[in-house]
N, C-alpha and C. Protein backbone atom coordinates (compact mmCIF):
# COMPACT_ATOMS: atom_id res chain seq x y z
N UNK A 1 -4.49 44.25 -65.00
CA UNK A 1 -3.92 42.93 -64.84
C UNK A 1 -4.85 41.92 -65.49
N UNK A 2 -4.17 41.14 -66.33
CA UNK A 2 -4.98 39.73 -66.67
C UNK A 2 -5.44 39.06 -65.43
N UNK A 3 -6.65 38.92 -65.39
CA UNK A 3 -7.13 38.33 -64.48
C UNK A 3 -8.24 37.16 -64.40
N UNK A 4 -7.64 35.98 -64.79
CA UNK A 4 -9.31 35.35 -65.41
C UNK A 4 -10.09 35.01 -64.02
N UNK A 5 -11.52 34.86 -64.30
CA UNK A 5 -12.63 34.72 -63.29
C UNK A 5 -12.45 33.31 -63.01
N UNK A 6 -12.55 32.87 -61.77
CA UNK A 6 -12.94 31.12 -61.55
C UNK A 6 -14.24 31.12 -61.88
N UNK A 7 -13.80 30.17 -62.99
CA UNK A 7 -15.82 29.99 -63.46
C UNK A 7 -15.40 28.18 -63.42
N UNK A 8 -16.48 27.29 -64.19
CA UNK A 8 -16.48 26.22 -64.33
C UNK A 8 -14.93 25.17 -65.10
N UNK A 9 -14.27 25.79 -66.07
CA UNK A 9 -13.26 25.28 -66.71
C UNK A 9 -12.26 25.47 -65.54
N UNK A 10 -11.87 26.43 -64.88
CA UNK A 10 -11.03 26.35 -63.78
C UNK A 10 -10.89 25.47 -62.79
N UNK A 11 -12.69 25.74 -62.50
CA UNK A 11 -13.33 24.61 -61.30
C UNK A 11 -12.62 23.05 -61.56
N UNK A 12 -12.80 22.57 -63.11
CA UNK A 12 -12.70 21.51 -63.49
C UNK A 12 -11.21 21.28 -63.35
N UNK A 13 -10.49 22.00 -63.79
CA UNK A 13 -9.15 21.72 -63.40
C UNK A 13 -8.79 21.43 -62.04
N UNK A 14 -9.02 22.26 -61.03
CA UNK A 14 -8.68 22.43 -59.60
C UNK A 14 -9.26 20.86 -59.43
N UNK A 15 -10.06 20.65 -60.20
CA UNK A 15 -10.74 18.88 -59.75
C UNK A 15 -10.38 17.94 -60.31
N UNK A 16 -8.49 18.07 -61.10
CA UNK A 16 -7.50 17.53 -61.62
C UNK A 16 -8.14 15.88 -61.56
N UNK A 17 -7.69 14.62 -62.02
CA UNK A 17 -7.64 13.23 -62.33
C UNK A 17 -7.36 13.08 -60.45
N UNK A 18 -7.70 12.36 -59.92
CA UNK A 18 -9.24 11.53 -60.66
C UNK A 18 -10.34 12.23 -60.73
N UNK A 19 -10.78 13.12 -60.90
CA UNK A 19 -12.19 13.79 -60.74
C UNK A 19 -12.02 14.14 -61.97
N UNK A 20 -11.25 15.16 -62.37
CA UNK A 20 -10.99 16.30 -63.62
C UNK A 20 -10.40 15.74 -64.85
N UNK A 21 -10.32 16.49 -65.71
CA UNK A 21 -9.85 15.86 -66.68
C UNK A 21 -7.85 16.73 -66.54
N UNK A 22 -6.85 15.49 -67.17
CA UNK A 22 -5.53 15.99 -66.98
C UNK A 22 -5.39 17.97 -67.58
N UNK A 23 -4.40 18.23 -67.73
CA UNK A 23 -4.07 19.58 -68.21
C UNK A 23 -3.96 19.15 -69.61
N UNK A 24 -3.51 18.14 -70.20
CA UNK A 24 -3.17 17.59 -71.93
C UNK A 24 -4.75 18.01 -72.33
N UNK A 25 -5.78 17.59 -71.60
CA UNK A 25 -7.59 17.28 -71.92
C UNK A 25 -8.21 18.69 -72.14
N UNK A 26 -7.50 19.81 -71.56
CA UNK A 26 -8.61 20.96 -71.49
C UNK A 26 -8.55 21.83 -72.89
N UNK A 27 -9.24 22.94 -72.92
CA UNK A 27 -9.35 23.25 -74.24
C UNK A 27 -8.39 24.34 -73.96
N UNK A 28 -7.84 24.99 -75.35
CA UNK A 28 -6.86 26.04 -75.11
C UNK A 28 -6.82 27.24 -74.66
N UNK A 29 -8.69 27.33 -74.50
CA UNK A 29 -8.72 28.37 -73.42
C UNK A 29 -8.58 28.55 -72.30
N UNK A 30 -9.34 26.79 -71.75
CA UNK A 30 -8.96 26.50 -70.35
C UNK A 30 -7.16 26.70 -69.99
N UNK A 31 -6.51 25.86 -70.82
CA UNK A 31 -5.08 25.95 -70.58
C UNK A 31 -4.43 27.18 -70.39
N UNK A 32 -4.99 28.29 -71.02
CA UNK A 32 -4.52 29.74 -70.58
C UNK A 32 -4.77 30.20 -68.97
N UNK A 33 -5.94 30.02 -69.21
CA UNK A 33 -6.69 30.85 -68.01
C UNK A 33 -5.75 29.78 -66.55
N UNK A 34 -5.93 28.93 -67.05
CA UNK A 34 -5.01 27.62 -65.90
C UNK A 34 -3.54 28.18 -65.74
N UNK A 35 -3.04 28.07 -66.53
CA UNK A 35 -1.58 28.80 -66.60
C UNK A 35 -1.69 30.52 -66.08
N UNK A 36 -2.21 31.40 -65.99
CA UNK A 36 -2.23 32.68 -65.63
C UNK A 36 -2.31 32.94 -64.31
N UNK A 37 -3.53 32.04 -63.80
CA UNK A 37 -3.87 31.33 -62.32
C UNK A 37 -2.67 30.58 -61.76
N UNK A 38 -2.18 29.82 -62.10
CA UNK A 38 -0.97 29.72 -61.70
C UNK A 38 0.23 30.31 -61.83
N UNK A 39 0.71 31.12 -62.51
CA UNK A 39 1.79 32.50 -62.56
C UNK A 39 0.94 33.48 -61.44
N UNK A 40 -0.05 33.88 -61.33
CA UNK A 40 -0.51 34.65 -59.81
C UNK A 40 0.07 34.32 -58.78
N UNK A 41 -0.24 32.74 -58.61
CA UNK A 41 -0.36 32.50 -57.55
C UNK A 41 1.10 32.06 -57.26
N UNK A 42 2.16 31.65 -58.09
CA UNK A 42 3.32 31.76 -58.28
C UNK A 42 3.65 32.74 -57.44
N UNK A 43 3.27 34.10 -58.22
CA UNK A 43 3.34 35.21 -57.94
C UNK A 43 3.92 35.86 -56.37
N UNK A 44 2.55 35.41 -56.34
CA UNK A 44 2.04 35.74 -54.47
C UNK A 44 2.98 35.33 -53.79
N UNK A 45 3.23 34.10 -54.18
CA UNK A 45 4.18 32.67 -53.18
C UNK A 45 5.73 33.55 -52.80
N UNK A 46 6.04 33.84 -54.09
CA UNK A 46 7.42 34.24 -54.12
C UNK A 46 7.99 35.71 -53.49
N UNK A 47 6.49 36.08 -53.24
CA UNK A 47 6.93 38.13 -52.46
C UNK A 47 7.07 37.65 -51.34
N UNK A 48 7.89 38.63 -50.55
CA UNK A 48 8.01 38.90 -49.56
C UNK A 48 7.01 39.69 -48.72
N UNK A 49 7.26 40.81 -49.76
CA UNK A 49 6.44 41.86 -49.39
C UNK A 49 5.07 41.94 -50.43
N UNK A 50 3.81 42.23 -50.20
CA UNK A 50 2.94 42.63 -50.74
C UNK A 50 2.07 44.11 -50.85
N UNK A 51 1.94 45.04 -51.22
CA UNK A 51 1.24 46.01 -51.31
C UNK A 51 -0.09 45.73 -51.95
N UNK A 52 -1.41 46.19 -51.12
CA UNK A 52 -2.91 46.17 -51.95
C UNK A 52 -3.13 47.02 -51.79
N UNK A 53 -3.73 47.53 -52.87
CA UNK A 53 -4.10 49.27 -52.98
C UNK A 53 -5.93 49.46 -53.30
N UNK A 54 -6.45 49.75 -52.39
CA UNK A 54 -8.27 49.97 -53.23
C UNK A 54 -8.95 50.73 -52.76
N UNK A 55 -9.58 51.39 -53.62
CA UNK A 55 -10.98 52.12 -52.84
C UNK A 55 -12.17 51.38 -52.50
N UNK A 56 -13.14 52.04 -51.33
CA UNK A 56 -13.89 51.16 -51.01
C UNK A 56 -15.15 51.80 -51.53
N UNK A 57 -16.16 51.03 -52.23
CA UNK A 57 -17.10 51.07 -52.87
C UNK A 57 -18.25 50.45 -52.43
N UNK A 58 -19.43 51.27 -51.82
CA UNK A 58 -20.42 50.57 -51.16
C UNK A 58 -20.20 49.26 -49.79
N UNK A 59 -19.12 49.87 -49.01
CA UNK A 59 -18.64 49.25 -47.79
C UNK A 59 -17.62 48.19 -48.32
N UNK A 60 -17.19 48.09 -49.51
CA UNK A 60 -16.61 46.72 -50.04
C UNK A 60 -15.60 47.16 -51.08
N UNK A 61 -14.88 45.91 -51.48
CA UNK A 61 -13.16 46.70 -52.44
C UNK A 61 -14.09 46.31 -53.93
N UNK A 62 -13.45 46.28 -54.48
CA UNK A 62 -13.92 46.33 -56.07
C UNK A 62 -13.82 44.60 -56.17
N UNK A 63 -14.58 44.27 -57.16
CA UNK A 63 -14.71 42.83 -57.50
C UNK A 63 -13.52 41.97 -57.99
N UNK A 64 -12.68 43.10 -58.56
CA UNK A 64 -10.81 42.53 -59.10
C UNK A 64 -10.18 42.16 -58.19
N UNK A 65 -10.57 42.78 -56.86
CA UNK A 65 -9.95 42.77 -55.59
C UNK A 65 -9.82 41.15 -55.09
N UNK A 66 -11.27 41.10 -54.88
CA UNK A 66 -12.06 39.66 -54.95
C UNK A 66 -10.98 38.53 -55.88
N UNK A 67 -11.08 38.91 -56.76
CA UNK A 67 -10.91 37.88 -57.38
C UNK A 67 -9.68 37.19 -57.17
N UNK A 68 -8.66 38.79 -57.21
CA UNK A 68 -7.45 38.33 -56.90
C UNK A 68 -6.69 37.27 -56.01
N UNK A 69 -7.64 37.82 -54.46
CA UNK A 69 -7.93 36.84 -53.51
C UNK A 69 -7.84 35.73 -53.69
N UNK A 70 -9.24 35.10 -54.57
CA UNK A 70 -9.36 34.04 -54.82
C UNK A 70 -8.23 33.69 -55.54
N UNK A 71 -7.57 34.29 -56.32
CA UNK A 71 -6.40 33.49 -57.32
C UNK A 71 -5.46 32.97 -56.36
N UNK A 72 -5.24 33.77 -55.61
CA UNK A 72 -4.35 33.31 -54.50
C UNK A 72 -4.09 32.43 -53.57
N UNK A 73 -5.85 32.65 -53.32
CA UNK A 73 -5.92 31.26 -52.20
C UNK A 73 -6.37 30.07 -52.51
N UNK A 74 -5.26 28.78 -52.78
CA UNK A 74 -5.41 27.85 -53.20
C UNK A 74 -4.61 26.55 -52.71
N UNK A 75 -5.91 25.91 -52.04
CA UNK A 75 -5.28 25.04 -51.50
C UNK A 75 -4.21 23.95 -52.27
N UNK A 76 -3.19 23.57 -51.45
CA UNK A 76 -2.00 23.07 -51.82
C UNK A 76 -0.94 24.17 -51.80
N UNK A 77 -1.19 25.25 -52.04
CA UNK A 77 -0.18 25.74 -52.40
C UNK A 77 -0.31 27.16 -51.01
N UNK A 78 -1.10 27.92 -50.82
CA UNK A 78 -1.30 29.13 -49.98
C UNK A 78 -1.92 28.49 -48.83
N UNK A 79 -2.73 27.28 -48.71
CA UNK A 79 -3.51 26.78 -47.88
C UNK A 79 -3.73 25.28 -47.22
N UNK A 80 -4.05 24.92 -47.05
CA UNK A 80 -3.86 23.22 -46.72
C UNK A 80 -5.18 22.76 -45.66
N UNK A 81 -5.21 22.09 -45.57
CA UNK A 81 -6.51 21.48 -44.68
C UNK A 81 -5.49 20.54 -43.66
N UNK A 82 -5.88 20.76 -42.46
CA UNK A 82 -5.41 19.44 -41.53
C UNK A 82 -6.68 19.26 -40.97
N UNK A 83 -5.91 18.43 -39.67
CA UNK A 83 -6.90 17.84 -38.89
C UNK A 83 -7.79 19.08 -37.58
N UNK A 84 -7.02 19.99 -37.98
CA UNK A 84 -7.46 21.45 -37.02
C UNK A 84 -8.34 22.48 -38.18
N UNK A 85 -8.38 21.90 -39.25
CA UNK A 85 -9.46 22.95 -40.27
C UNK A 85 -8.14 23.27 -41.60
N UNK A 86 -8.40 24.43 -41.43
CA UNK A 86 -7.47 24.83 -43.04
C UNK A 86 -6.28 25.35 -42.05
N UNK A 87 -4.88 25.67 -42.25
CA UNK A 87 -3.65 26.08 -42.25
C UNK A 87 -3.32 26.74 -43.27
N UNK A 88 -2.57 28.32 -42.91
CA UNK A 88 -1.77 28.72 -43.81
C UNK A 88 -0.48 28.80 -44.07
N UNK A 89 0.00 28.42 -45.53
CA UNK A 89 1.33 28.22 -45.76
C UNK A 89 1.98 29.71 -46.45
N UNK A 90 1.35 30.60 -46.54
CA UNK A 90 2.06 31.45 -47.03
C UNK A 90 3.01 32.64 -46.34
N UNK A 91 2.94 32.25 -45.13
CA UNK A 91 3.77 32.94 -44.51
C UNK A 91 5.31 32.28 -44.61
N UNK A 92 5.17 31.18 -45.00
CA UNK A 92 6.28 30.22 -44.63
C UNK A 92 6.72 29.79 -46.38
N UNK A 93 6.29 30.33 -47.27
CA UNK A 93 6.66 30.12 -48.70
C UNK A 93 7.40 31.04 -49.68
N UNK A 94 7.71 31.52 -48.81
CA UNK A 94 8.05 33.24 -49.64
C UNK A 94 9.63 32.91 -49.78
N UNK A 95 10.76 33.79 -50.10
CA UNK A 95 12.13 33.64 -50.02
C UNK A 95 12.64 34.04 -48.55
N UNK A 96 11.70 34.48 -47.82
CA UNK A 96 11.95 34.54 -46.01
C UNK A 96 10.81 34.05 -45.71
N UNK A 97 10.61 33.83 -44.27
CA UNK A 97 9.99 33.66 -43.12
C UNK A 97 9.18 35.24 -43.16
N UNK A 98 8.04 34.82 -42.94
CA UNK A 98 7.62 36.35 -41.93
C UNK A 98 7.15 37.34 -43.66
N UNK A 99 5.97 37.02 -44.78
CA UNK A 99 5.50 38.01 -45.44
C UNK A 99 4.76 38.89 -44.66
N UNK A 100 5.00 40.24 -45.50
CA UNK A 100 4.33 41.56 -45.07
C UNK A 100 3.41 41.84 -45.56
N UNK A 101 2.23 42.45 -45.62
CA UNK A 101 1.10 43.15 -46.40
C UNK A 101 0.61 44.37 -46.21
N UNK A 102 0.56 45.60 -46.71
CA UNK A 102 0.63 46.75 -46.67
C UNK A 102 -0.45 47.12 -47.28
N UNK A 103 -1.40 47.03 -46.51
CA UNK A 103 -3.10 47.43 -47.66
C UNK A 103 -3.60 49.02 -47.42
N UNK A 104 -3.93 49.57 -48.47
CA UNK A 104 -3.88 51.14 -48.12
C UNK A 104 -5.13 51.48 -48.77
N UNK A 105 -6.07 51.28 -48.36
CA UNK A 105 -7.54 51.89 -48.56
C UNK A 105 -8.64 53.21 -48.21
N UNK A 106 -9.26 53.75 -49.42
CA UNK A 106 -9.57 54.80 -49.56
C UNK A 106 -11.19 54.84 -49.66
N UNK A 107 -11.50 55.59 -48.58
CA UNK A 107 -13.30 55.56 -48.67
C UNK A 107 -13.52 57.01 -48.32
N UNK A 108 -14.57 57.51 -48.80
CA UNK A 108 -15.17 58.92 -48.83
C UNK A 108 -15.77 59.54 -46.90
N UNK A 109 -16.04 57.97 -47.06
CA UNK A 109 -16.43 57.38 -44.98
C UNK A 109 -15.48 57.56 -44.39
N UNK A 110 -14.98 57.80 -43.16
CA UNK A 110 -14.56 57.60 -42.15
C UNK A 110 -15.03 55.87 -41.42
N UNK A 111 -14.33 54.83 -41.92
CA UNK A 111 -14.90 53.17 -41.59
C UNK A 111 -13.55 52.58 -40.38
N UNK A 112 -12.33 53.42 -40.43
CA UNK A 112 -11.66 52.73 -39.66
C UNK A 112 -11.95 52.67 -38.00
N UNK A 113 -12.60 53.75 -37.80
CA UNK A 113 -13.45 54.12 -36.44
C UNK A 113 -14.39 54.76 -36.45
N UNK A 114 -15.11 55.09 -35.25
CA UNK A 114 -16.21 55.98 -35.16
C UNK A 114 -17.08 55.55 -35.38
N UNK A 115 -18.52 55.59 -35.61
CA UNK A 115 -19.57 55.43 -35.82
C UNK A 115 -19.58 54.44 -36.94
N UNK A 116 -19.12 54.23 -38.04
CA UNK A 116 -19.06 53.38 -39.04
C UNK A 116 -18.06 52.11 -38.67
N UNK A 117 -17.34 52.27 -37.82
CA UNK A 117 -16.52 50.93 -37.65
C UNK A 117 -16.92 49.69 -38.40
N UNK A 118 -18.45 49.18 -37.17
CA UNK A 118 -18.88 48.21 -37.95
C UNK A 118 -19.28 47.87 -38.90
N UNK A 119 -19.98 48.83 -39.75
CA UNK A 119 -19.92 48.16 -41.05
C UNK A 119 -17.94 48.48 -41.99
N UNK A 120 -17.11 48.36 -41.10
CA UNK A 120 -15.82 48.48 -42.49
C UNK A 120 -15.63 46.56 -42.41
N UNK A 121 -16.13 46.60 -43.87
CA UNK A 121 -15.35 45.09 -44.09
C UNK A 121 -14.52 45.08 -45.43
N UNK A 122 -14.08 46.19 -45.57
CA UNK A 122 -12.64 45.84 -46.97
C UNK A 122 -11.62 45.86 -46.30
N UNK A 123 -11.07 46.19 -44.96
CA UNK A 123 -9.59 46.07 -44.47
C UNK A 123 -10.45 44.53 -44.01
N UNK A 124 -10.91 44.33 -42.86
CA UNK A 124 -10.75 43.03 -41.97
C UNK A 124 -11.43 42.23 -42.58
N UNK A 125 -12.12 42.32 -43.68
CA UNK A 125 -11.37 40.97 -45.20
C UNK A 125 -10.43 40.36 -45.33
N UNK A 126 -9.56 41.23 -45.75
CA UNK A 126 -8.49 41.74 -46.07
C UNK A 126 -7.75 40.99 -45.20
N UNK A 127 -7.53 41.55 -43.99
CA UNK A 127 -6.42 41.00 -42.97
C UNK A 127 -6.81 39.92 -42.39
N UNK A 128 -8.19 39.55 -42.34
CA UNK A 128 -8.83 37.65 -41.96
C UNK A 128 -8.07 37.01 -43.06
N UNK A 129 -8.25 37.22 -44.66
CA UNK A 129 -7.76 36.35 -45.53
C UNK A 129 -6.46 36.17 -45.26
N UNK A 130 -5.59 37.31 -45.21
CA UNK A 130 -3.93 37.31 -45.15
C UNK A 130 -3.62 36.51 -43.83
N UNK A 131 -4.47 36.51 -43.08
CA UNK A 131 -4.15 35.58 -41.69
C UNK A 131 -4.38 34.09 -42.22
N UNK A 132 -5.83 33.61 -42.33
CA UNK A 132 -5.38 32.47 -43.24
C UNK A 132 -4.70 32.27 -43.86
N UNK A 133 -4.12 32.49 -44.58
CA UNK A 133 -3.11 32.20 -45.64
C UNK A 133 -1.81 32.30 -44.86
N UNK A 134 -1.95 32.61 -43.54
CA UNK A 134 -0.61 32.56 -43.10
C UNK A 134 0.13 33.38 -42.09
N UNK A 135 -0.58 34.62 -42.75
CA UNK A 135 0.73 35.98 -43.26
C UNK A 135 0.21 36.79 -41.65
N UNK A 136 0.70 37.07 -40.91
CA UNK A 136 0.36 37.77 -39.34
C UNK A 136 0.45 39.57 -39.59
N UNK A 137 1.46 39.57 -40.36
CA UNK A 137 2.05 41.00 -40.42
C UNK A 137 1.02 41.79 -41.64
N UNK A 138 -0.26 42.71 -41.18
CA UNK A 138 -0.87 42.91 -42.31
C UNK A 138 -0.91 44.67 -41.44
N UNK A 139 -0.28 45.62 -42.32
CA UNK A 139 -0.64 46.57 -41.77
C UNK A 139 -1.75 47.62 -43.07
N UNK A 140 -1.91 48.34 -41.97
CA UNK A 140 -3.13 49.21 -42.50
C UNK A 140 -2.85 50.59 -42.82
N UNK A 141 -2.86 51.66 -44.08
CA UNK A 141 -3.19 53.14 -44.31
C UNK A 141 -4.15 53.41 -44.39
N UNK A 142 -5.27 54.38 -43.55
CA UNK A 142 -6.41 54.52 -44.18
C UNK A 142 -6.40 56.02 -44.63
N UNK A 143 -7.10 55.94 -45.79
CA UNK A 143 -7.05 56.97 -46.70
C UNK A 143 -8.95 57.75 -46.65
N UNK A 144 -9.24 58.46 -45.84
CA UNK A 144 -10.99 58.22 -45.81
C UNK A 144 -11.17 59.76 -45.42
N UNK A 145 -12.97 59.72 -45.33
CA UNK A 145 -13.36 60.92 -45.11
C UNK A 145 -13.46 62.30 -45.50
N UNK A 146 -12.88 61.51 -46.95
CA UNK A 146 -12.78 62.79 -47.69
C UNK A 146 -14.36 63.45 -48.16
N UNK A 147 -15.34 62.55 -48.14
CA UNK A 147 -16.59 62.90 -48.74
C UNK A 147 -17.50 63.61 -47.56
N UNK A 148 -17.19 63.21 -46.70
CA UNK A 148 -17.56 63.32 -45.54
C UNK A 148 -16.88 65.23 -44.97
N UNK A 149 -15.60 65.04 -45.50
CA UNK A 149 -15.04 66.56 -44.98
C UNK A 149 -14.63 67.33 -46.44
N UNK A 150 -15.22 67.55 -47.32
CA UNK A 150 -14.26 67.99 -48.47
C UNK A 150 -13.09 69.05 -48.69
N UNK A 151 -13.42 69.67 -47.11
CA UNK A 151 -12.81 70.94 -47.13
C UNK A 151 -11.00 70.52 -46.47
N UNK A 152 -11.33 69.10 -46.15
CA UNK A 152 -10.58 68.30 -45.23
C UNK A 152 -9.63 67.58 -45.97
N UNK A 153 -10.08 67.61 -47.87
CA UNK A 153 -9.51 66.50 -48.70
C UNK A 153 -7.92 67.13 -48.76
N UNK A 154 -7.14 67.95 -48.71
CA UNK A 154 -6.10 67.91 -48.79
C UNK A 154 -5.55 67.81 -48.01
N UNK A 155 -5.73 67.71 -46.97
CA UNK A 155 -4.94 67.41 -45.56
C UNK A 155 -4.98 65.79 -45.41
N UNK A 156 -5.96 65.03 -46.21
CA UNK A 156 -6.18 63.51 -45.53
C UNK A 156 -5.21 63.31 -46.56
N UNK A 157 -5.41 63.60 -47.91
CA UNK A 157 -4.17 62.98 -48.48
C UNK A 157 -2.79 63.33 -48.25
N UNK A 158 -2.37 64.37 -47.67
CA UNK A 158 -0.85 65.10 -47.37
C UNK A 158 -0.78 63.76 -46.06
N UNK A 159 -1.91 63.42 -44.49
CA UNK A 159 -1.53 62.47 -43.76
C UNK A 159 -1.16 61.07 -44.55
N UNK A 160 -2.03 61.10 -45.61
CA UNK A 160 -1.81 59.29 -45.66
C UNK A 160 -0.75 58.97 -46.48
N UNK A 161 -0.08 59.89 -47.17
CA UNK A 161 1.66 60.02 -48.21
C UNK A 161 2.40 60.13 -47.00
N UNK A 162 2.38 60.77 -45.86
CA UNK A 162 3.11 60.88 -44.89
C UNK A 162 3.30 59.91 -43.64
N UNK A 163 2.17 58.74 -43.99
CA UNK A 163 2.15 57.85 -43.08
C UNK A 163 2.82 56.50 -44.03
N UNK A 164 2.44 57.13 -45.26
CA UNK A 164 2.83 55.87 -46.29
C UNK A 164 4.32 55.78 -46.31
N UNK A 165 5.44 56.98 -46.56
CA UNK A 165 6.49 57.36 -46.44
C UNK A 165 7.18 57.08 -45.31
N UNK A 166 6.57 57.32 -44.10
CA UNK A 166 6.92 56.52 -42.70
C UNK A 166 6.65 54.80 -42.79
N UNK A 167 5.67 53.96 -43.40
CA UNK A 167 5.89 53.25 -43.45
C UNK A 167 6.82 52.40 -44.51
N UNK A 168 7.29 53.21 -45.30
CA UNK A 168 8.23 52.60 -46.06
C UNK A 168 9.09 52.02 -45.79
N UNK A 169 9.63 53.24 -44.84
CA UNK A 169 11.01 53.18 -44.71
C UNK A 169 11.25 51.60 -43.60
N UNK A 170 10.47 51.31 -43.05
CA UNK A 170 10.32 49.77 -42.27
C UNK A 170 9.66 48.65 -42.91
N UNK A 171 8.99 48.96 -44.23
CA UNK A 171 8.27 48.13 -44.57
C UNK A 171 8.91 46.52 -45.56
């Protein structure tokens, strides 16, 4: 996926007139990367449903993961500030009421319980952000332990196609 990084030209935009300079002012690179960032986040607005798919890498999702995030969450549009802190609008922006998120993550660990619990922070990332933003309904596949059991790896993946397949069919 095209994915540009929020670096400074973005920054500057998001800090539109009066702070920023208009969209006519930026250079034609900025204007891409501005426009792509906004088709994402378009994007996002308009599902119903969402699927995130990642492996977890040193307790954490991959940095695209990240980023994506960030493309997404943007105030005015996924987010808002009141007088109670930030609010999320993306539960309430979609073509229904009520988005879904279906995040299905894969670690060599066993992180959804057991002894590692506390350090898993790529799902309840994950489902803190989607709560800000709105969204209540964030369910979970965990795909894990394969490094941990190798003798175990075809059975974790036969459960988690079989839990994935069960969740389809409601999802």
């Amino acid at each position: 996926m095209d994915l540009p990084q929020i670096d400074a030209d973005l920054l500057r935009r998001w800090g539109q007139p009066p702070s920023g300079p208009s969209f006519d002012e930026l250079s034609k690179e900025s204007k891409v990367k501005a426009e792509r960032m906004r088709e994402i986040v378009d994007q996002f607005i308009a599902a119903d449903k969402i699927v995130i798919v990642n492996p977890v890498w040193n307790l954490s999702f991959p940095s695209v993961l990240k980023a994506y995030i960030d493309a997404v969450t943007v105030t005015g549009k996924t987010i808002k500030r009141s007088d109670n802190g930030l609010r999320g609008l993306s539960g309430l922006t979609g073509t229904q009421q009520g988005k879904r998120v279906m995040h299905i993550q894969a670690s060599g660990t066993v992180l959804s319980h057991g002894k590692f619990k506390d350090v898993e922070y790529s799902h309840s990332y994950v489902k803190a952000i989607m709560n800000l933003l709105g969204i209540d309904d964030v369910q979970a596949i965990f795909v894990e332990g394969i490094s941990e059991q190798p003798d175990q790896a075809q059975s974790i993946k036969e459960q988690a196609i079989r839990q994935a397949i069960l969740a389809a069919q409601e999802f």
